[in-house]
C-alpha atoms as a PDB file:
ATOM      1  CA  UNK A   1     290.792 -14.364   3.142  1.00  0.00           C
ATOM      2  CA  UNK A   2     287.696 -12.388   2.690  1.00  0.00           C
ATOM      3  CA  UNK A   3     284.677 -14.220   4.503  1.00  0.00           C
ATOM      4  CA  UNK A   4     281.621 -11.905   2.963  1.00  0.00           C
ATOM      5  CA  UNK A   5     278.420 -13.717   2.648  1.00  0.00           C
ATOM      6  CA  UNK A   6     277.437 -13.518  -0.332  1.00  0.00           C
ATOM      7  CA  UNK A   7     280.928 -12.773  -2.225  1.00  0.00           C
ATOM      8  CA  UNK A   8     283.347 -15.453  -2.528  1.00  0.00           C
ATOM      9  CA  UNK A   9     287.122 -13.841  -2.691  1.00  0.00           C
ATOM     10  CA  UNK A  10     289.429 -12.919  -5.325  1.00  0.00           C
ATOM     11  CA  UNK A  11     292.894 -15.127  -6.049  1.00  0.00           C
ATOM     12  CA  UNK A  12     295.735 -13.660  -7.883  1.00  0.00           C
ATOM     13  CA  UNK A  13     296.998 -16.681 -10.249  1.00  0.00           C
ATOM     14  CA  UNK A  14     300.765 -16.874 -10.784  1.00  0.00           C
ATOM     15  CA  UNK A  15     301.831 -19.764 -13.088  1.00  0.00           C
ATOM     16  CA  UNK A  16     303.548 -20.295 -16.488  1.00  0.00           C
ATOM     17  CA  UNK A  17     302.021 -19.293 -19.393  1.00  0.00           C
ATOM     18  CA  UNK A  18     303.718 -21.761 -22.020  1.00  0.00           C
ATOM     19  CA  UNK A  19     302.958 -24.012 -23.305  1.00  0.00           C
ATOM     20  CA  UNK A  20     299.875 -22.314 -24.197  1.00  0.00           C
ATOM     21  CA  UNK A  21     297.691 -25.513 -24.562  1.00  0.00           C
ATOM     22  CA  UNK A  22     298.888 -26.780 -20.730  1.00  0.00           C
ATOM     23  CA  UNK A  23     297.710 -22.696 -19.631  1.00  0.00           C
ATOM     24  CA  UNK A  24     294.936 -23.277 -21.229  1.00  0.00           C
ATOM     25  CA  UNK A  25     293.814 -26.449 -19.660  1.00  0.00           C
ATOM     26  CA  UNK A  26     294.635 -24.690 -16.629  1.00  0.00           C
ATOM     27  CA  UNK A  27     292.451 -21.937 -17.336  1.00  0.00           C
ATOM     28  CA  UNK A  28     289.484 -23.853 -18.222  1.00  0.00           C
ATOM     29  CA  UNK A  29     290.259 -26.216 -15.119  1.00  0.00           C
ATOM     30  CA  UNK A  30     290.169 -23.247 -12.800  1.00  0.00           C
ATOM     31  CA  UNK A  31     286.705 -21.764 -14.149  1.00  0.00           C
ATOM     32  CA  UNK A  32     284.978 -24.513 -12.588  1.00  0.00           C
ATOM     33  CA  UNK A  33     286.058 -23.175  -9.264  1.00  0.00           C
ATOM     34  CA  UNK A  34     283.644 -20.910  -7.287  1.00  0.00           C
ATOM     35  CA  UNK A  35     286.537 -18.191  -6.750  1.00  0.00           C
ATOM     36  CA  UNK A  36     287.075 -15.363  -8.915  1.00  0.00           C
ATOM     37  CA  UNK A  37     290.827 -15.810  -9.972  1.00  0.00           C
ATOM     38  CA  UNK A  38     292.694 -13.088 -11.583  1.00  0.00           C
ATOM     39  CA  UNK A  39     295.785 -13.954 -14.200  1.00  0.00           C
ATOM     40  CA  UNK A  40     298.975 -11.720 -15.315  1.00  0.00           C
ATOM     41  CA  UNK A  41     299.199 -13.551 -18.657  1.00  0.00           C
ATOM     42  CA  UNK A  42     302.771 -11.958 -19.870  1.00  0.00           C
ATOM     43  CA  UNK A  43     306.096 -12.377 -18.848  1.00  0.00           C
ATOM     44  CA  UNK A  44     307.504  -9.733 -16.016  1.00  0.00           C
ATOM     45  CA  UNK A  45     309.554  -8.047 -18.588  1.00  0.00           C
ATOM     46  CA  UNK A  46     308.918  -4.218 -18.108  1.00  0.00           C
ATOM     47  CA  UNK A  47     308.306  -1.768 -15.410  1.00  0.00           C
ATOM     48  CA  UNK A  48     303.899  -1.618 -16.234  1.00  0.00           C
ATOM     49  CA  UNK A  49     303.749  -5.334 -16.380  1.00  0.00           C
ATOM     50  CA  UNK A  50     305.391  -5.276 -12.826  1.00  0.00           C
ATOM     51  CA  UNK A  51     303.228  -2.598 -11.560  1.00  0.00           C
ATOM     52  CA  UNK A  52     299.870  -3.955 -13.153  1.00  0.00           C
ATOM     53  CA  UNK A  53     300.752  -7.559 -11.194  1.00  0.00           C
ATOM     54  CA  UNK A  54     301.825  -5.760  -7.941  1.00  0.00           C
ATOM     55  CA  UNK A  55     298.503  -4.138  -8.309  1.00  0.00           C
ATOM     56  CA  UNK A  56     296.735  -7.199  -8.586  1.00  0.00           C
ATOM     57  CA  UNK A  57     298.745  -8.953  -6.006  1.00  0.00           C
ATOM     58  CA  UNK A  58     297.059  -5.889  -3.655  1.00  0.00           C
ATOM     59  CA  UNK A  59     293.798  -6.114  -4.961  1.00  0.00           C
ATOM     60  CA  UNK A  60     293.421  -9.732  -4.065  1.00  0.00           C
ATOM     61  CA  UNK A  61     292.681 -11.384  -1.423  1.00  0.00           C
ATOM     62  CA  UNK A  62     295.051 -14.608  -1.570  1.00  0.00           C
ATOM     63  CA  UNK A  63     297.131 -15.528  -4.044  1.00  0.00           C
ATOM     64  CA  UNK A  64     298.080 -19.225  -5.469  1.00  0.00           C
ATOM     65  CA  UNK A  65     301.270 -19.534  -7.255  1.00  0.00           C
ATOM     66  CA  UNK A  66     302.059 -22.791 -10.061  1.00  0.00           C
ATOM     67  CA  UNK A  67     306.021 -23.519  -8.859  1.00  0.00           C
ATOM     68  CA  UNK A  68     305.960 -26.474 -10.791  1.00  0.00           C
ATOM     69  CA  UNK A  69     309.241 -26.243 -13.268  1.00  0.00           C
ATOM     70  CA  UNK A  70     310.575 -23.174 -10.883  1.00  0.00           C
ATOM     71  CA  UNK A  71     309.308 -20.371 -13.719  1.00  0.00           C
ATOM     72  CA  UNK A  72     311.648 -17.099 -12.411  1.00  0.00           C
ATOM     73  CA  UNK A  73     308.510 -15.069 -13.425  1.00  0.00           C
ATOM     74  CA  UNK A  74     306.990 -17.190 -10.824  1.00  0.00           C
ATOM     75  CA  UNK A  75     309.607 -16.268  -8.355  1.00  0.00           C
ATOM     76  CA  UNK A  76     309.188 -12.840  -8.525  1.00  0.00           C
ATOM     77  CA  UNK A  77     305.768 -13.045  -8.043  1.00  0.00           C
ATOM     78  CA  UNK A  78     305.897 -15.084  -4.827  1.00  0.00           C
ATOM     79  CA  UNK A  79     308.659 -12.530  -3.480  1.00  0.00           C
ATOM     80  CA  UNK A  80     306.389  -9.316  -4.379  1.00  0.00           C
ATOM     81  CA  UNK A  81     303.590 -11.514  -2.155  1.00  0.00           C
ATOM     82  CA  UNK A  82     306.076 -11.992   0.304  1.00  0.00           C
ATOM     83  CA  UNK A  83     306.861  -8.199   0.201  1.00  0.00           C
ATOM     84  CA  UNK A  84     303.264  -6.929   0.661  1.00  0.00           C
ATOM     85  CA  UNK A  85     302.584  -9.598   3.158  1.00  0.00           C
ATOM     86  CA  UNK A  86     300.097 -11.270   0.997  1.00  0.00           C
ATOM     87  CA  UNK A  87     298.849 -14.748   2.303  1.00  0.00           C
ATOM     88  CA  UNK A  88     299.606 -17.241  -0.344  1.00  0.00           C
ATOM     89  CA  UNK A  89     299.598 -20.847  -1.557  1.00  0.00           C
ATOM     90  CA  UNK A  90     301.922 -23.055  -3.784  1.00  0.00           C
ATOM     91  CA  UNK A  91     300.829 -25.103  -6.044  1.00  0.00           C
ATOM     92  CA  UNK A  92     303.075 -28.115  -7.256  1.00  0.00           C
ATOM     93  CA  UNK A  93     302.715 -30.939  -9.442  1.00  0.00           C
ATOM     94  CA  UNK A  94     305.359 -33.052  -9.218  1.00  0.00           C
ATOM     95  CA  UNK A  95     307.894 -34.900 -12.164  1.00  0.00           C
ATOM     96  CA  UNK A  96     310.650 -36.273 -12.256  1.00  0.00           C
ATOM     97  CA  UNK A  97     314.445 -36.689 -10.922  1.00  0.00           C
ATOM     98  CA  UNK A  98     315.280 -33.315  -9.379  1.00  0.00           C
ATOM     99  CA  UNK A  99     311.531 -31.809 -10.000  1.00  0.00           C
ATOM    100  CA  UNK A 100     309.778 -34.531  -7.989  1.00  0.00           C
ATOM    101  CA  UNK A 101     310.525 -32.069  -4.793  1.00  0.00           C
ATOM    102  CA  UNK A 102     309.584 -28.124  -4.549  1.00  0.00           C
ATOM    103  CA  UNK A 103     312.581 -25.841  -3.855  1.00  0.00           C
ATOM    104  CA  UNK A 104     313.519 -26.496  -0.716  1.00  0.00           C
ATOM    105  CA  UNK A 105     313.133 -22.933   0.411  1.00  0.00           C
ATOM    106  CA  UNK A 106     309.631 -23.342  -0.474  1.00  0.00           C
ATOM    107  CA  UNK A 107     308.762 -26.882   1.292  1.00  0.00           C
ATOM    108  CA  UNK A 108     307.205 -25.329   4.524  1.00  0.00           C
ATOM    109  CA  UNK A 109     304.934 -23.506   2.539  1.00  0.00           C
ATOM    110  CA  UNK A 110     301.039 -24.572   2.461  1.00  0.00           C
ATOM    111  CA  UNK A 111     300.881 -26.297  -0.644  1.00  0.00           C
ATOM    112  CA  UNK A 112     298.318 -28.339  -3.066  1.00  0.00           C
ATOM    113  CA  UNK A 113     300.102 -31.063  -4.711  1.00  0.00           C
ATOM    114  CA  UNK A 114     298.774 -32.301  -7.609  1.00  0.00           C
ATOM    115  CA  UNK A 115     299.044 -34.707 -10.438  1.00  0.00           C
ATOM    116  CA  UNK A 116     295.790 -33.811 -12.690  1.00  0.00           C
ATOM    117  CA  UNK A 117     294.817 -30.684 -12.750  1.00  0.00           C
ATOM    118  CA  UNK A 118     290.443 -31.569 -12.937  1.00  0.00           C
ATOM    119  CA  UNK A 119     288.631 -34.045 -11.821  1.00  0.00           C
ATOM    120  CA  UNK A 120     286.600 -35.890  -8.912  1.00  0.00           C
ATOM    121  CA  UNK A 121     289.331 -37.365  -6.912  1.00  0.00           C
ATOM    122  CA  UNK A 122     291.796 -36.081  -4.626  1.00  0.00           C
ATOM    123  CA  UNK A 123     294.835 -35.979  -7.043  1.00  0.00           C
ATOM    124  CA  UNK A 124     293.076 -33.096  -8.954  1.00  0.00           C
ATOM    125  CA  UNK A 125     293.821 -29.936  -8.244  1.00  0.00           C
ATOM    126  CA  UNK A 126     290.202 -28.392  -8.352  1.00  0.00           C
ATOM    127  CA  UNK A 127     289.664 -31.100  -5.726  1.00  0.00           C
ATOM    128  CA  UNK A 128     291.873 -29.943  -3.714  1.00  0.00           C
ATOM    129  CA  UNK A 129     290.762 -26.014  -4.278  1.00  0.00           C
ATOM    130  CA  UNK A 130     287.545 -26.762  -3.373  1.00  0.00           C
ATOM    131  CA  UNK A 131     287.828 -28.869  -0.772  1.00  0.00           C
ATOM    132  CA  UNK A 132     290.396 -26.754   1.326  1.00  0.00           C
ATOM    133  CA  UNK A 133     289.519 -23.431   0.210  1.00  0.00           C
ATOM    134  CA  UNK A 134     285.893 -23.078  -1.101  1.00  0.00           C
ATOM    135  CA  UNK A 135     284.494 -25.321   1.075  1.00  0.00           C
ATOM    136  CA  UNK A 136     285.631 -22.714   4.106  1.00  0.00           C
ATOM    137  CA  UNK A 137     282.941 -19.963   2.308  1.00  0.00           C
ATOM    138  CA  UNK A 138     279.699 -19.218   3.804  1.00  0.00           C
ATOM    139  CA  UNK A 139     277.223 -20.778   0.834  1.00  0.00           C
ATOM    140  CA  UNK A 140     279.824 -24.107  -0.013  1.00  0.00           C
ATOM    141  CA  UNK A 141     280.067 -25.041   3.960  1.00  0.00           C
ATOM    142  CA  UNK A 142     275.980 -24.953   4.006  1.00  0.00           C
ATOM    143  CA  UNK A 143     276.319 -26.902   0.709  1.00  0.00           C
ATOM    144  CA  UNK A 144     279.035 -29.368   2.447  1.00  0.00           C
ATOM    145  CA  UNK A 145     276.988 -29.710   6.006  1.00  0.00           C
ATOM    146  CA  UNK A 146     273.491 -30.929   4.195  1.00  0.00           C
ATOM    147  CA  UNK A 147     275.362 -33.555   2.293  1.00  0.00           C
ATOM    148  CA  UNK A 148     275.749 -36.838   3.708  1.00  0.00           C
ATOM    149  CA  UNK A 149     277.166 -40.580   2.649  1.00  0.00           C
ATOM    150  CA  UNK A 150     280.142 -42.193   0.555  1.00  0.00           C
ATOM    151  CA  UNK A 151     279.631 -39.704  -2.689  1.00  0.00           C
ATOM    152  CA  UNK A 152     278.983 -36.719  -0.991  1.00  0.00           C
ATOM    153  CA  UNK A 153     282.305 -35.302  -1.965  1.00  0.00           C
ATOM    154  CA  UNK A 154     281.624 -35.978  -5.618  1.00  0.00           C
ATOM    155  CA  UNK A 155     278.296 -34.036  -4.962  1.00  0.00           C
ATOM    156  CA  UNK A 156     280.096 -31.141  -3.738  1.00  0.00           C
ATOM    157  CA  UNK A 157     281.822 -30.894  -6.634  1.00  0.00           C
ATOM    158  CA  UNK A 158     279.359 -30.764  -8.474  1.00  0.00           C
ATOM    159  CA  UNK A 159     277.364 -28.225  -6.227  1.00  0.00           C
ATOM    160  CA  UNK A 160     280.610 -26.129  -7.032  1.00  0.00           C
ATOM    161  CA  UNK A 161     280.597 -26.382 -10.852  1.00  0.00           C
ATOM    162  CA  UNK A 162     276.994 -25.150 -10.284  1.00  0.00           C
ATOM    163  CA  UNK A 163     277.892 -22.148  -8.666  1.00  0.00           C
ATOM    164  CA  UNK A 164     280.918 -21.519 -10.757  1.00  0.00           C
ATOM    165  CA  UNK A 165     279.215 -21.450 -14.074  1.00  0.00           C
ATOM    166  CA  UNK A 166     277.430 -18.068 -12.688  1.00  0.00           C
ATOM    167  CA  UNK A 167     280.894 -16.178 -13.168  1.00  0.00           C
ATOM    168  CA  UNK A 168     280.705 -16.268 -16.788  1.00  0.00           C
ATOM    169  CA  UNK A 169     276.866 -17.240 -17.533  1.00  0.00           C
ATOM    170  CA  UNK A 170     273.600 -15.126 -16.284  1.00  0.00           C
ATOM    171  CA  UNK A 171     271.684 -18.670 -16.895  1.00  0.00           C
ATOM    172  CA  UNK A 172     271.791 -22.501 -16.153  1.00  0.00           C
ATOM    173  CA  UNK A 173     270.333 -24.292 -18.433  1.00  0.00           C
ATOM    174  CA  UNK A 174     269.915 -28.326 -17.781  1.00  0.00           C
ATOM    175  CA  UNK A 175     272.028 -29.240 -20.471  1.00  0.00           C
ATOM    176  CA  UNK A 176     274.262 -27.769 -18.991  1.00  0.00           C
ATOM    177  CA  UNK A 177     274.141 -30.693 -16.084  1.00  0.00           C
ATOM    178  CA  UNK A 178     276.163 -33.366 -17.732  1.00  0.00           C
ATOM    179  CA  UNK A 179     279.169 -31.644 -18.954  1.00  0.00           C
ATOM    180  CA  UNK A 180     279.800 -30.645 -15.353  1.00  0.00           C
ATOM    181  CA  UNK A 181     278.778 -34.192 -13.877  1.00  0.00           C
ATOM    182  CA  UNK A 182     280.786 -36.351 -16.686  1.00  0.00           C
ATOM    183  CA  UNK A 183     283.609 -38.511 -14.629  1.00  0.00           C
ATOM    184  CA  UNK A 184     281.640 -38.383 -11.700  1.00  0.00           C
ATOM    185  CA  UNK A 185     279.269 -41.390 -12.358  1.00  0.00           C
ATOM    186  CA  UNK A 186     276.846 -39.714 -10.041  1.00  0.00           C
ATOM    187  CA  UNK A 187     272.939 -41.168 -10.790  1.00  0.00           C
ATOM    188  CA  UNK A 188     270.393 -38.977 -11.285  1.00  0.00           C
ATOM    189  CA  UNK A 189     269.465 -39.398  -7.615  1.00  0.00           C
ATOM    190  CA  UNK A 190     272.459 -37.659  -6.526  1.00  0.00           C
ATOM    191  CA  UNK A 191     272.606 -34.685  -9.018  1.00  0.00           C
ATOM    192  CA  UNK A 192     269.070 -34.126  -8.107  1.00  0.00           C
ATOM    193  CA  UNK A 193     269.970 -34.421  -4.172  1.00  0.00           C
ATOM    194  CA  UNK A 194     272.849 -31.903  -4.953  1.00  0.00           C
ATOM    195  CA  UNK A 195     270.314 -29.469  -7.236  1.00  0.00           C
ATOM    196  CA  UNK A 196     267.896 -29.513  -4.295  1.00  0.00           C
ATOM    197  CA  UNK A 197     270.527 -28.592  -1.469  1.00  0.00           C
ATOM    198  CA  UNK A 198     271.770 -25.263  -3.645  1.00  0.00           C
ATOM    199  CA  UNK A 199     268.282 -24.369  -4.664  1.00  0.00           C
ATOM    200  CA  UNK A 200     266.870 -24.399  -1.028  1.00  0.00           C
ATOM    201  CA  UNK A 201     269.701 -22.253  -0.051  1.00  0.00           C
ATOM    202  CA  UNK A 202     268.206 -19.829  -2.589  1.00  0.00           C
ATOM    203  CA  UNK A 203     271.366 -19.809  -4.642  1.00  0.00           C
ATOM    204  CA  UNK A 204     269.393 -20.484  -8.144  1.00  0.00           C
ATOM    205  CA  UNK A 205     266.094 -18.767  -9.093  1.00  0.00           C
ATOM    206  CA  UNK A 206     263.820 -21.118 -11.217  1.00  0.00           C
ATOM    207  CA  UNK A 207     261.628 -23.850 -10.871  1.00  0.00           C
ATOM    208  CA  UNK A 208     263.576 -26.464  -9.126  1.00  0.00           C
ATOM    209  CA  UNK A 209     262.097 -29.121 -12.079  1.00  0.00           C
ATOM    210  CA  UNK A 210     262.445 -26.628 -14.800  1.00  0.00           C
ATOM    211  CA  UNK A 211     264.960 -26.463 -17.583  1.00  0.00           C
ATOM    212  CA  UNK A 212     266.581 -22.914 -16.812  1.00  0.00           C
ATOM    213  CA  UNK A 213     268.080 -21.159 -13.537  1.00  0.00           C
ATOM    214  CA  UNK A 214     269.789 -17.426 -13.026  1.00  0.00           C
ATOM    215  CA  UNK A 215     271.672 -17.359 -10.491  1.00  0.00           C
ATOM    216  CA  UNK A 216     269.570 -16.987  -6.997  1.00  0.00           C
ATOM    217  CA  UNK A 217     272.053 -14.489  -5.318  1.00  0.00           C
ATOM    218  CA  UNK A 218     275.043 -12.363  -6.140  1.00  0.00           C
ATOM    219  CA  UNK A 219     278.601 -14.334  -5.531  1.00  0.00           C
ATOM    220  CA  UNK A 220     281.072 -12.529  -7.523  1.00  0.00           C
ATOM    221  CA  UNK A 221     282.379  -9.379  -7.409  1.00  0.00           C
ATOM    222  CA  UNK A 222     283.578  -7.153 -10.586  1.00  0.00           C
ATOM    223  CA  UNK A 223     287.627  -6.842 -10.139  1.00  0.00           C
ATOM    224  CA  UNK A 224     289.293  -5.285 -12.723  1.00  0.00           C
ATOM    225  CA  UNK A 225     292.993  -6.027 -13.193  1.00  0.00           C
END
C-alpha cells in the first residue's frame, strides 16, 4: 500500500453491479471513505473490458473485492489479482444457509465482514475501512493519536467524512456538517473537537469558526481508469 504523505492510495473495487439500487448504496457508502476507489462497472464479457480491469487492477495500489453471493465476474477479478500479485482484501457480508460462510478457498483471506454497509459502529463496512485501512495513512493516524475518550471512534469517522468530501467537492461548507454527523449523536462539543484536530493539522484552509473550508492540502491523486 502506498504510504505518500500527502496522497492517500488508490483501491480497485470488484463487486456486483446488480441490483443497481444495492451498487448504488454501495457507491455512495464508499465516497465517504478517504481512499480514492476505482470501479469496473460492466460485466467481464469481452476482451477490452478484461484488459481495461487488468489495467486498473495494475494501476492500483490494493484492491477490495465484494464475494458476497460468489459473483463469477468477481472471481475472475480476484484470480487476475492473484496473477499480478496484487495485495487484496475480501469483503463479505454474510446471509443465509450455505452463504452465511465465504468459499472456503477464500476463508484465510484478510477479510471485512460486514452486515451494513455505513454507519458508526463496527458492523458497517466503512467502519471497518477506516478503521483498518485509513486509519494506517499519515494525516488519519495524526487525526486518530489527538483523539481521546469513549466517542473518539465516532469522531474519527467523522474526521474521515471530512476529508472524504474533498474528492468530489473543492469546498466545505458547514451545512455540510450534519449530513455527515447524522447517526452519530455526537454534541456539538465533539464535532467541534474533531473540526479543530483536522484544521490544526492544516488539512482545511478557512477560518476555523467560519462557514466555508477548501481543502488545506492535496490528498488525492487524478487516476484515470
Amino acid at each position: 500500500m502506498a504510504r505518500s504523505a500527502y496522497k492517500h492510495p488508490t483501491v480497485f473495487v470488484g463487486c456486483q453491479y446488480t441490483p443497481k439500487p444495492s451498487f448504488d448504496a454501495f457507491r455512495k457508502a464508499l465516497k465517504g471513505v478517504p481512499i480514492e476507489f476505482l470501479y469496473a462497472e460492466s460485466a467481464i464479457k469481452t476482451k477490452h473490458v478484461l484488459e481495461r480491469i487488468r489495467a486498473g487492477i495494475t494501476r492500483s495500489d490494493f484492491c477490495i473485492f465484494d464475494i458476497t453471493g460468489w459473483n463469477p465476474n468477481v472471481t475472475l477479478e480476484v484470480g487476475l489479482a492473484e496473477g499480478l500479485n496484487k495485495d487484496y482484501y475480501v469483503l463479505f457480508k454474510p446471509g443465509k444457509g450455505a452463504k452465511r460462510e465465504p468459499p472456503s478457498d477464500l476463508k484465510g483471506v484478510q477479510r471485512f465482514q460486514y452486515s451494513k454497509v455505513d454507519g458508526f459502529s463496527d458492523d458497517c463496512l466503512t467502519f471497518q475501512l477506516n478503521m483498518e485501512l485509513v486509519r494506517r495513512l499519515t494525516h488519519p493516524r495524526h487525526v486518530w493519536d489527538r483523539l481521546s475518550g469513549e466517542l473518539r471512534e465516532k469522531q474519527f469517522i467523522f474526521a474521515m467524512r471530512i476529508l472524504a468530501h474533498f474528492k468530489n467537492h473543492k469546498v466545505l461548507k458547514r451545512r455540510d456538517l450534519n449530513p455527515m454527523a447524522k447517526g452519530s449523536y455526537l454534541r456539538d462539543e465533539a464535532r467541534e473537537e474533531v473540526m479543530e484536530i483536522v484544521h490544526k493539522r492544516g488539512l482545511l484552509k478557512g477560518r476555523l469558526d467560519g462557514q466555508r473550508w477548501e481543502a488545506g492540502k492535496s490528498l488525492f491523486r487524478d487516476v484515470k481508469f
